[in-house]
C-alpha atoms as a PDB file:
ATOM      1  CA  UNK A   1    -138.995-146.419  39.006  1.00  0.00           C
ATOM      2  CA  UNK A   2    -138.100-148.762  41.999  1.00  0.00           C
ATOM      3  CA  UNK A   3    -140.003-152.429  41.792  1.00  0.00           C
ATOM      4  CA  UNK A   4    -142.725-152.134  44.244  1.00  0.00           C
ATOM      5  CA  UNK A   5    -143.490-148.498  44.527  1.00  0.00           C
ATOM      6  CA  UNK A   6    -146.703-147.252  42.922  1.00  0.00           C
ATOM      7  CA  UNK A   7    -147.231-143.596  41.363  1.00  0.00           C
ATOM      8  CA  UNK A   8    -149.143-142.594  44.163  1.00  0.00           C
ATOM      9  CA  UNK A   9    -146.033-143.482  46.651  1.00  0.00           C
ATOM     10  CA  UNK A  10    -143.816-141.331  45.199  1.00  0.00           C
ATOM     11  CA  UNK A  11    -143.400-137.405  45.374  1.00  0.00           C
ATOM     12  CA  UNK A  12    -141.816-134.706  43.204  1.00  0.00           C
ATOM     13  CA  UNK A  13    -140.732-132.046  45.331  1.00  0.00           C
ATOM     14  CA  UNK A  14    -139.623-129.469  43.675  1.00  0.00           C
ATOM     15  CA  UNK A  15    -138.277-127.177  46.846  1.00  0.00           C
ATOM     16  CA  UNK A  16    -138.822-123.750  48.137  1.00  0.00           C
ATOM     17  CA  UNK A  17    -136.772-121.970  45.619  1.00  0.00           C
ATOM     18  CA  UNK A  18    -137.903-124.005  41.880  1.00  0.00           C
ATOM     19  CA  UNK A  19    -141.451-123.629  43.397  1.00  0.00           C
ATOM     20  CA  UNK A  20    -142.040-120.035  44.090  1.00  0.00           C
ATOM     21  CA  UNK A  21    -139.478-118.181  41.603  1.00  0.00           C
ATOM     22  CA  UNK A  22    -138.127-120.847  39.348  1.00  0.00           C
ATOM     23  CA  UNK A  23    -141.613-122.253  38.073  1.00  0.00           C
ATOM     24  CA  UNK A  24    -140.977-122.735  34.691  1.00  0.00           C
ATOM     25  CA  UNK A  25    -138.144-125.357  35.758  1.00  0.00           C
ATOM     26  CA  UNK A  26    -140.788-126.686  38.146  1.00  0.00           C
ATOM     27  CA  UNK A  27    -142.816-127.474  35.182  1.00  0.00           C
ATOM     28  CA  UNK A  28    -140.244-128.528  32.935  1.00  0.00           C
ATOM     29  CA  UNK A  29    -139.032-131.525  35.533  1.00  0.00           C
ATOM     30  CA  UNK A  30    -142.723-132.408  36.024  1.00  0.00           C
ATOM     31  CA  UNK A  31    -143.138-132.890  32.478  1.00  0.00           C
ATOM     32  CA  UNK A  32    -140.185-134.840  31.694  1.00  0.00           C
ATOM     33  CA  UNK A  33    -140.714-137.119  34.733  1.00  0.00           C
ATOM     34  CA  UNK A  34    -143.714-137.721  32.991  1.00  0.00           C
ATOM     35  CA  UNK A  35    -142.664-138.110  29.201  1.00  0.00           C
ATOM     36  CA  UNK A  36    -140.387-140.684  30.840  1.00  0.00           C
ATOM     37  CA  UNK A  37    -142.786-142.490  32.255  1.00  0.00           C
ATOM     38  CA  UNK A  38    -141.793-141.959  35.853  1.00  0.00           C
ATOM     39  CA  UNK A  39    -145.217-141.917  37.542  1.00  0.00           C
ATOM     40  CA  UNK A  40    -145.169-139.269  40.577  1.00  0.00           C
ATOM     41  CA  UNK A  41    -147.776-137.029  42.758  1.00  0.00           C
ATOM     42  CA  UNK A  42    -147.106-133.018  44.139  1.00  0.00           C
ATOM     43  CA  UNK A  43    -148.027-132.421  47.415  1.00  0.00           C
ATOM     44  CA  UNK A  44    -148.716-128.486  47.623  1.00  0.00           C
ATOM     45  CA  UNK A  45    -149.184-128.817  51.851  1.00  0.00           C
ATOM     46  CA  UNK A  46    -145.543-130.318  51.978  1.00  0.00           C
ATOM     47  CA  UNK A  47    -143.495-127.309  54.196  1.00  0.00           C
ATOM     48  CA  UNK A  48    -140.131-126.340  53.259  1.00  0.00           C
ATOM     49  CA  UNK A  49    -137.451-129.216  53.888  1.00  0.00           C
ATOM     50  CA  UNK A  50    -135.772-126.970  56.552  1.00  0.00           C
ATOM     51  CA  UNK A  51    -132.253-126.488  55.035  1.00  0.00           C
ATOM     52  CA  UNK A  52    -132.640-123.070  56.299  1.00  0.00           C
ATOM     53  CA  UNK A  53    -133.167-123.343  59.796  1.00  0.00           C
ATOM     54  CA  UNK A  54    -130.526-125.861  59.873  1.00  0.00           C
ATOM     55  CA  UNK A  55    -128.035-123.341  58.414  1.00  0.00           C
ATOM     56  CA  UNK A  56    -129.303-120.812  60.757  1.00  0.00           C
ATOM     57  CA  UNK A  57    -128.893-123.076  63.718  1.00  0.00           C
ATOM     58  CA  UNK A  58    -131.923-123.221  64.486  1.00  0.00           C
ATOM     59  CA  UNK A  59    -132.462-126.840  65.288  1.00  0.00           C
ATOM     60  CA  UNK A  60    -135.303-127.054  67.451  1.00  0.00           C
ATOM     61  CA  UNK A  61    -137.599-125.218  64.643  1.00  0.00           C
ATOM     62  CA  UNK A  62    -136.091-127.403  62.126  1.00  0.00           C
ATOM     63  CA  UNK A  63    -137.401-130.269  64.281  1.00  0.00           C
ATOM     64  CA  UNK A  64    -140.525-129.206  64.551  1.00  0.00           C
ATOM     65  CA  UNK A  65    -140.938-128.257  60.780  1.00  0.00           C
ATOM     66  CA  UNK A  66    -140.048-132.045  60.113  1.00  0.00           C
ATOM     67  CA  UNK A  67    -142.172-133.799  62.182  1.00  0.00           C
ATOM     68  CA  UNK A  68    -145.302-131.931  60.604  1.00  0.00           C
ATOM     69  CA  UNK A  69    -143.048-133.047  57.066  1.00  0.00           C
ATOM     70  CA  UNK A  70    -143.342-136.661  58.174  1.00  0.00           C
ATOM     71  CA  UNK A  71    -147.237-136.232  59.231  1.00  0.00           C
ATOM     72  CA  UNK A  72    -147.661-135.123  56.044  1.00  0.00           C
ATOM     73  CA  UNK A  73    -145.740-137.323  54.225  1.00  0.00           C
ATOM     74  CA  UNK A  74    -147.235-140.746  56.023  1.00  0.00           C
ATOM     75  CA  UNK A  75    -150.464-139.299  55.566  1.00  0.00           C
ATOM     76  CA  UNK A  76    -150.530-139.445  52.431  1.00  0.00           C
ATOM     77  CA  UNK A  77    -148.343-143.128  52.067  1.00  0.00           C
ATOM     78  CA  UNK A  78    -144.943-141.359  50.295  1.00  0.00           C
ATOM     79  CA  UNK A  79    -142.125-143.998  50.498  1.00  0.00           C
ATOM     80  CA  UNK A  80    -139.638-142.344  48.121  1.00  0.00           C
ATOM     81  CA  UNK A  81    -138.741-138.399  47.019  1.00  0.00           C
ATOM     82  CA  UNK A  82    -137.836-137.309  43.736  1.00  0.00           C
ATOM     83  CA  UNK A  83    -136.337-133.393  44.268  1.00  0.00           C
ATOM     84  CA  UNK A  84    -133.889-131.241  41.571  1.00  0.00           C
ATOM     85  CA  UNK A  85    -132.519-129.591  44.533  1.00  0.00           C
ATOM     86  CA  UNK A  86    -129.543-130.289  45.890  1.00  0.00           C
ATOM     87  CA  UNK A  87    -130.370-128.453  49.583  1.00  0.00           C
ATOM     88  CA  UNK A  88    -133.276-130.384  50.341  1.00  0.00           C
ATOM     89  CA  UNK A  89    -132.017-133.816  48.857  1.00  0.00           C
ATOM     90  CA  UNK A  90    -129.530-133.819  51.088  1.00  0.00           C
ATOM     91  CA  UNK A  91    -131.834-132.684  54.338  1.00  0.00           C
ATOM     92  CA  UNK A  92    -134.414-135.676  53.103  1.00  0.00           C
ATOM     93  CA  UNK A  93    -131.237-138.183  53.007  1.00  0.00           C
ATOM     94  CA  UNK A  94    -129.692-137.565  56.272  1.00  0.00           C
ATOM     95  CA  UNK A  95    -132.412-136.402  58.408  1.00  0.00           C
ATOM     96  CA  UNK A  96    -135.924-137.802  57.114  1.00  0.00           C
ATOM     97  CA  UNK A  97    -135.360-141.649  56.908  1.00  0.00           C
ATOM     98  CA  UNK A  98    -136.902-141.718  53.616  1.00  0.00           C
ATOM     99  CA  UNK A  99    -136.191-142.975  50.119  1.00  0.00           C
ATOM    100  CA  UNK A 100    -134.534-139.799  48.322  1.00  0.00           C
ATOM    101  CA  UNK A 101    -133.302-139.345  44.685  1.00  0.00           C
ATOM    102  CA  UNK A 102    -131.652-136.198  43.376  1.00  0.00           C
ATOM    103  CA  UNK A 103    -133.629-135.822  39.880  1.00  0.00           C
ATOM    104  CA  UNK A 104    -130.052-136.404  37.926  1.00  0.00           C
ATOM    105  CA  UNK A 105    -130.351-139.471  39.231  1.00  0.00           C
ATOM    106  CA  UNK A 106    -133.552-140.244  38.175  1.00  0.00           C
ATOM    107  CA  UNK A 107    -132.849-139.081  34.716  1.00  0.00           C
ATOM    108  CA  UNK A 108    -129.563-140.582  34.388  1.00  0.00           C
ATOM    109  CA  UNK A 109    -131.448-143.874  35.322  1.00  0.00           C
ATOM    110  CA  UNK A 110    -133.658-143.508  32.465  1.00  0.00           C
ATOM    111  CA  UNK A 111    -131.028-141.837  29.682  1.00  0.00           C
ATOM    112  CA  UNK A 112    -132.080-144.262  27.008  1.00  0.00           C
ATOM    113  CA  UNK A 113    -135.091-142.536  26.661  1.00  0.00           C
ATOM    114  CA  UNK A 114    -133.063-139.242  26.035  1.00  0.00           C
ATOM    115  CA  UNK A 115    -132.115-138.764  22.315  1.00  0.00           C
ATOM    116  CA  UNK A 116    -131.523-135.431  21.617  1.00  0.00           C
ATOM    117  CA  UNK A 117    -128.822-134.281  19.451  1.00  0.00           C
ATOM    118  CA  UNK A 118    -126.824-131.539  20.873  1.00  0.00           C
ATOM    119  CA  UNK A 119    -123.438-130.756  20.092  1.00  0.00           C
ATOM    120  CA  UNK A 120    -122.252-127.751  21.969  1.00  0.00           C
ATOM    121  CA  UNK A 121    -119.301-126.975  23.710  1.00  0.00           C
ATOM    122  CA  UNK A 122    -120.281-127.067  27.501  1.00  0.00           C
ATOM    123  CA  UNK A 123    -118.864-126.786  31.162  1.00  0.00           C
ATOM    124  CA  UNK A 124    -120.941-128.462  34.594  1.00  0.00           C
ATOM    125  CA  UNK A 125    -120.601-126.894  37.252  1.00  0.00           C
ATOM    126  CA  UNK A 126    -121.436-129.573  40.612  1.00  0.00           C
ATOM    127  CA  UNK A 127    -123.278-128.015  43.258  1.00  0.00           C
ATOM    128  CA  UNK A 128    -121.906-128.780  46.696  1.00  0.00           C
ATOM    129  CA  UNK A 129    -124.169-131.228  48.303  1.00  0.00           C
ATOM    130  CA  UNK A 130    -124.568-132.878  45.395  1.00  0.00           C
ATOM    131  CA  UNK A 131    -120.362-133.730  44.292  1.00  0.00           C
ATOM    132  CA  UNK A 132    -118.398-132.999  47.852  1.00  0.00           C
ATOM    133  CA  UNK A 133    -121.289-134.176  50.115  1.00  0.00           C
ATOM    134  CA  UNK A 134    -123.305-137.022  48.230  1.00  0.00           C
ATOM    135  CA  UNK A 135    -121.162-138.107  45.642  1.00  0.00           C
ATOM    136  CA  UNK A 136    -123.617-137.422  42.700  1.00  0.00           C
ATOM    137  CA  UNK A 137    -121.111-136.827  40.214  1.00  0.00           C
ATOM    138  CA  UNK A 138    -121.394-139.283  37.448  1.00  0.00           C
ATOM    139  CA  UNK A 139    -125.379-138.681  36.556  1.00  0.00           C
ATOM    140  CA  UNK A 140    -125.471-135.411  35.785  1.00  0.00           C
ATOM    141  CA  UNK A 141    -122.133-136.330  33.154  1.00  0.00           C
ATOM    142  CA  UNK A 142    -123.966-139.484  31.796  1.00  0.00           C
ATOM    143  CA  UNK A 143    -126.996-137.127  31.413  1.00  0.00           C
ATOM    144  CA  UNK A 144    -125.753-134.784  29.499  1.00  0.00           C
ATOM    145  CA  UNK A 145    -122.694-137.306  27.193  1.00  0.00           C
ATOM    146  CA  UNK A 146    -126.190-138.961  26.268  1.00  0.00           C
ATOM    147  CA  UNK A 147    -127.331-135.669  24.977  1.00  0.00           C
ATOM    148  CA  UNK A 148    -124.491-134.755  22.924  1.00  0.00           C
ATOM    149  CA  UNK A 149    -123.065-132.463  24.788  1.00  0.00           C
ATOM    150  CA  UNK A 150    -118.994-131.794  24.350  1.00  0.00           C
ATOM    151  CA  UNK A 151    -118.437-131.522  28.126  1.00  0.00           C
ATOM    152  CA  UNK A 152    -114.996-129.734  29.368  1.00  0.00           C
ATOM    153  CA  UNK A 153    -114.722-130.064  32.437  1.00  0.00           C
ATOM    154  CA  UNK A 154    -113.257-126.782  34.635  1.00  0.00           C
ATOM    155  CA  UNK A 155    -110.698-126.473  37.448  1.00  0.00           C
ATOM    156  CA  UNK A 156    -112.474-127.721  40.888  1.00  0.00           C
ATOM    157  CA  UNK A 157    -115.395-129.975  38.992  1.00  0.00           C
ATOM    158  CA  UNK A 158    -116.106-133.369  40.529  1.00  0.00           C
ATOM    159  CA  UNK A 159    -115.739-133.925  44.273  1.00  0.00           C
ATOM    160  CA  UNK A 160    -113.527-130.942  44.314  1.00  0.00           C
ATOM    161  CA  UNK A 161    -116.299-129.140  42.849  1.00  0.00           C
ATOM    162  CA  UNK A 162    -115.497-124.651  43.928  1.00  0.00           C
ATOM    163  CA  UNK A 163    -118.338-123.210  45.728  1.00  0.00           C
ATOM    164  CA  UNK A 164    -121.085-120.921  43.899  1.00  0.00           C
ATOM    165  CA  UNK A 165    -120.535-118.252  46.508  1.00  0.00           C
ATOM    166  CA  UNK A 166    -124.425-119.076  47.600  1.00  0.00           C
ATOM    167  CA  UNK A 167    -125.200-121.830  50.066  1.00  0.00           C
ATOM    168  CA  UNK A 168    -124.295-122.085  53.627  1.00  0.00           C
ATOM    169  CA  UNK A 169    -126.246-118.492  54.158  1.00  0.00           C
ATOM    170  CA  UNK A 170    -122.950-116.745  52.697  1.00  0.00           C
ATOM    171  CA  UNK A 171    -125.437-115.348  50.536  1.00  0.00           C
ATOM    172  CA  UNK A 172    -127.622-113.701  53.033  1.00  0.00           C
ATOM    173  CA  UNK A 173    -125.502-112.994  55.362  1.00  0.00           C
ATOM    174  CA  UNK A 174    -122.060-111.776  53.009  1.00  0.00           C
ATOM    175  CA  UNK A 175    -123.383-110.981  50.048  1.00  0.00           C
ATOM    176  CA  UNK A 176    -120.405-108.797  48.706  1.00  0.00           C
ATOM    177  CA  UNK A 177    -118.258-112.323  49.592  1.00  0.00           C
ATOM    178  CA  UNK A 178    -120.594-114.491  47.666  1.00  0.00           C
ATOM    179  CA  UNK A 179    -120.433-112.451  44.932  1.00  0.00           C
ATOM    180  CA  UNK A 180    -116.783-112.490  44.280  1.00  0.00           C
ATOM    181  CA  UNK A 181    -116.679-115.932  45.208  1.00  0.00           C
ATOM    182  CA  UNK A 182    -119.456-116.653  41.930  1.00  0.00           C
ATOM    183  CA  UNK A 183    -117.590-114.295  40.179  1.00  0.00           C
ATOM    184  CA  UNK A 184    -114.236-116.584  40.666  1.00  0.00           C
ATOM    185  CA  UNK A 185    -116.455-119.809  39.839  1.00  0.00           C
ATOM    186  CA  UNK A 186    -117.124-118.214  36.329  1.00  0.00           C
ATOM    187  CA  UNK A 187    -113.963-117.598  36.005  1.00  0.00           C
ATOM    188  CA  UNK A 188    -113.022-121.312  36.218  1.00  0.00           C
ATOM    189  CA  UNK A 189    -115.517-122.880  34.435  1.00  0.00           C
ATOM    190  CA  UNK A 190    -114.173-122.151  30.908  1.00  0.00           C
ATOM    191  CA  UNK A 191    -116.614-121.972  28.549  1.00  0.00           C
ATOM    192  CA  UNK A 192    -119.465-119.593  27.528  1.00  0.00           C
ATOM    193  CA  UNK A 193    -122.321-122.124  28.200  1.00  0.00           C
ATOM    194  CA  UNK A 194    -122.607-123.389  31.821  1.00  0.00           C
ATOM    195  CA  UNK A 195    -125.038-126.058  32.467  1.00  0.00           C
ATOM    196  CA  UNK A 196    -126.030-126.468  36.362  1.00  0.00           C
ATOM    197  CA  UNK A 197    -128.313-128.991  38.086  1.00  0.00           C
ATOM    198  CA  UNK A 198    -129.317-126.460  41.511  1.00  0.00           C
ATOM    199  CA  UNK A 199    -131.687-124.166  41.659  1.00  0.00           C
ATOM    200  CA  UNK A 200    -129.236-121.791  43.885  1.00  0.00           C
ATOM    201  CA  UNK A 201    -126.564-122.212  42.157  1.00  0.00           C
ATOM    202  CA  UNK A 202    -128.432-120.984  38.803  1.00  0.00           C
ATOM    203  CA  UNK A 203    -129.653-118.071  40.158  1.00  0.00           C
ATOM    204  CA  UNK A 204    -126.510-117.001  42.142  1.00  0.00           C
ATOM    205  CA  UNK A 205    -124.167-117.621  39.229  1.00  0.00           C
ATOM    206  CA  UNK A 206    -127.191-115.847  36.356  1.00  0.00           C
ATOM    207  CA  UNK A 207    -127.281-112.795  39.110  1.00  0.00           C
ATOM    208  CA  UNK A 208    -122.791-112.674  38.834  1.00  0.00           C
ATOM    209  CA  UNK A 209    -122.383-113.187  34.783  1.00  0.00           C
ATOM    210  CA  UNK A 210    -122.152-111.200  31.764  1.00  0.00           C
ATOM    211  CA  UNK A 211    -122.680-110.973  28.363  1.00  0.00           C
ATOM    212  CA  UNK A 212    -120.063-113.820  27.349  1.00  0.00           C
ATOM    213  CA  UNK A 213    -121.393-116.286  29.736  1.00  0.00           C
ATOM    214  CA  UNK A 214    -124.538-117.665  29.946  1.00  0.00           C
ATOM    215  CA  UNK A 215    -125.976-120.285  32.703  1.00  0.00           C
ATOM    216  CA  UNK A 216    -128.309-122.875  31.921  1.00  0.00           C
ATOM    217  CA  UNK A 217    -130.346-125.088  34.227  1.00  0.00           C
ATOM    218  CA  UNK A 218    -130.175-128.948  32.791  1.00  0.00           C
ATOM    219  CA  UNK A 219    -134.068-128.841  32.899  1.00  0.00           C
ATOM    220  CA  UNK A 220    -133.729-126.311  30.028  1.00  0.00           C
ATOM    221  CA  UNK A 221    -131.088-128.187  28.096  1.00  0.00           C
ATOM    222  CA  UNK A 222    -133.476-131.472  28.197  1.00  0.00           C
ATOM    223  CA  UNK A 223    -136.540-129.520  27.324  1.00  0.00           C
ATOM    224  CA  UNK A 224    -135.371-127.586  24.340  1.00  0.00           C
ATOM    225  CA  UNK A 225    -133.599-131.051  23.000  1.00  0.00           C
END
């Protein structure tokens, strides 16, 4: 944890989509955060981040959802976020002023403390915001290399990371054009296990595989090990 910064300043946030339908991955970050010794609060009152609206275009409701964010947050004396998703680490970055860590980060950070033994064949596939648009590529590898994992990397990892087929609204609003764009991804990646650090990205690529492939959010990978 940063020098200075108490348990009490900073906040897990898990996001709309690990809280309400991914909650066993909401529970398996909270309690590695805390086997690691990262201390941390939840703040259920905390709104959505308002990736949505912003997608939508909808800026002057986005606005308005993060000023009551900010109450909220000062309120109760956060100076740093901790979030596994992608969407609203990268709203809290450029648009909240705040401290903000994608949780590969924070894990990478403390990957001494890992020690499992794996030694499975896998593929990573980068979320968007996290490779193209913030350039968190090398945490999520030096997470799972101190694991054990055999990591191949596919066509289009890394900066050049190929879209799930989900963000941007593509989903909602082309959903036959999402699909065959996931179903391309899968195609790519190369191997049978595919390990991914976004909660969107899980459940768009889980909804587009089959039998031979199976996805795998890095919460699980940590929490079995």
């Amino acid at each position: 944890m940063t020098a200075g910064l108490k348990g009490e300043n900073v906040l897990y946030y898990p996001g709309c989509m690990t809280k309400y339908y991914l909650i066993d991955f909401f529970n398996n970050y909270k309690a590695l955060l805390s086997d690691l010794g990262v201390d941390f609060r939840v703040i259920n009152e905390l709104k959505c981040c308002g990736s949505p609206l912003l997608n939508a275009g909808h800026i002057d409701d986005f606005k308005e959802v993060k000023e009551k964010n900010l109450k909220i947050l000062e309120k109760n004396n956060i100076t740093k976020i901790i979030t596994n998703c992608p969407h609203c680490y990268n709203v809290f970055k450029k648009y909240y002023g705040i401290k903000i860590e994608h949780i590969t980060q924070t894990l990478a950070a403390n990957k001494h403390k890992l020690t499992a033994e794996n030694n499975k064949e896998i593929a990573y596939h980068d979320p968007c915001l996290l490779a193209r648009k913030n350039n968190v590529i090398k945490e999520p590898r030096a997470i799972l290399k101190q694991t054990g994992f055999k990591l191949i990397e596919p066509f289009r990892a890394k900066e050049r990371t190929f879209c799930c087929g989900a963000g941007g609204g593509v989903k909602q609003n082309s959903p036959k054009i999402a699909n065959k764009i996931a179903k391309e991804r899968l195609k790519q990646l190369g191997s049978k296990k595919i390990i991914v650090s976004c909660p969107y990205c899980y459940a768009h690529l889980k909804e587009n595989t089959d039998n031979k492939k199976k996805i795998i959010e890095l919460s699980e990978t940590l929490v079995e090990a």
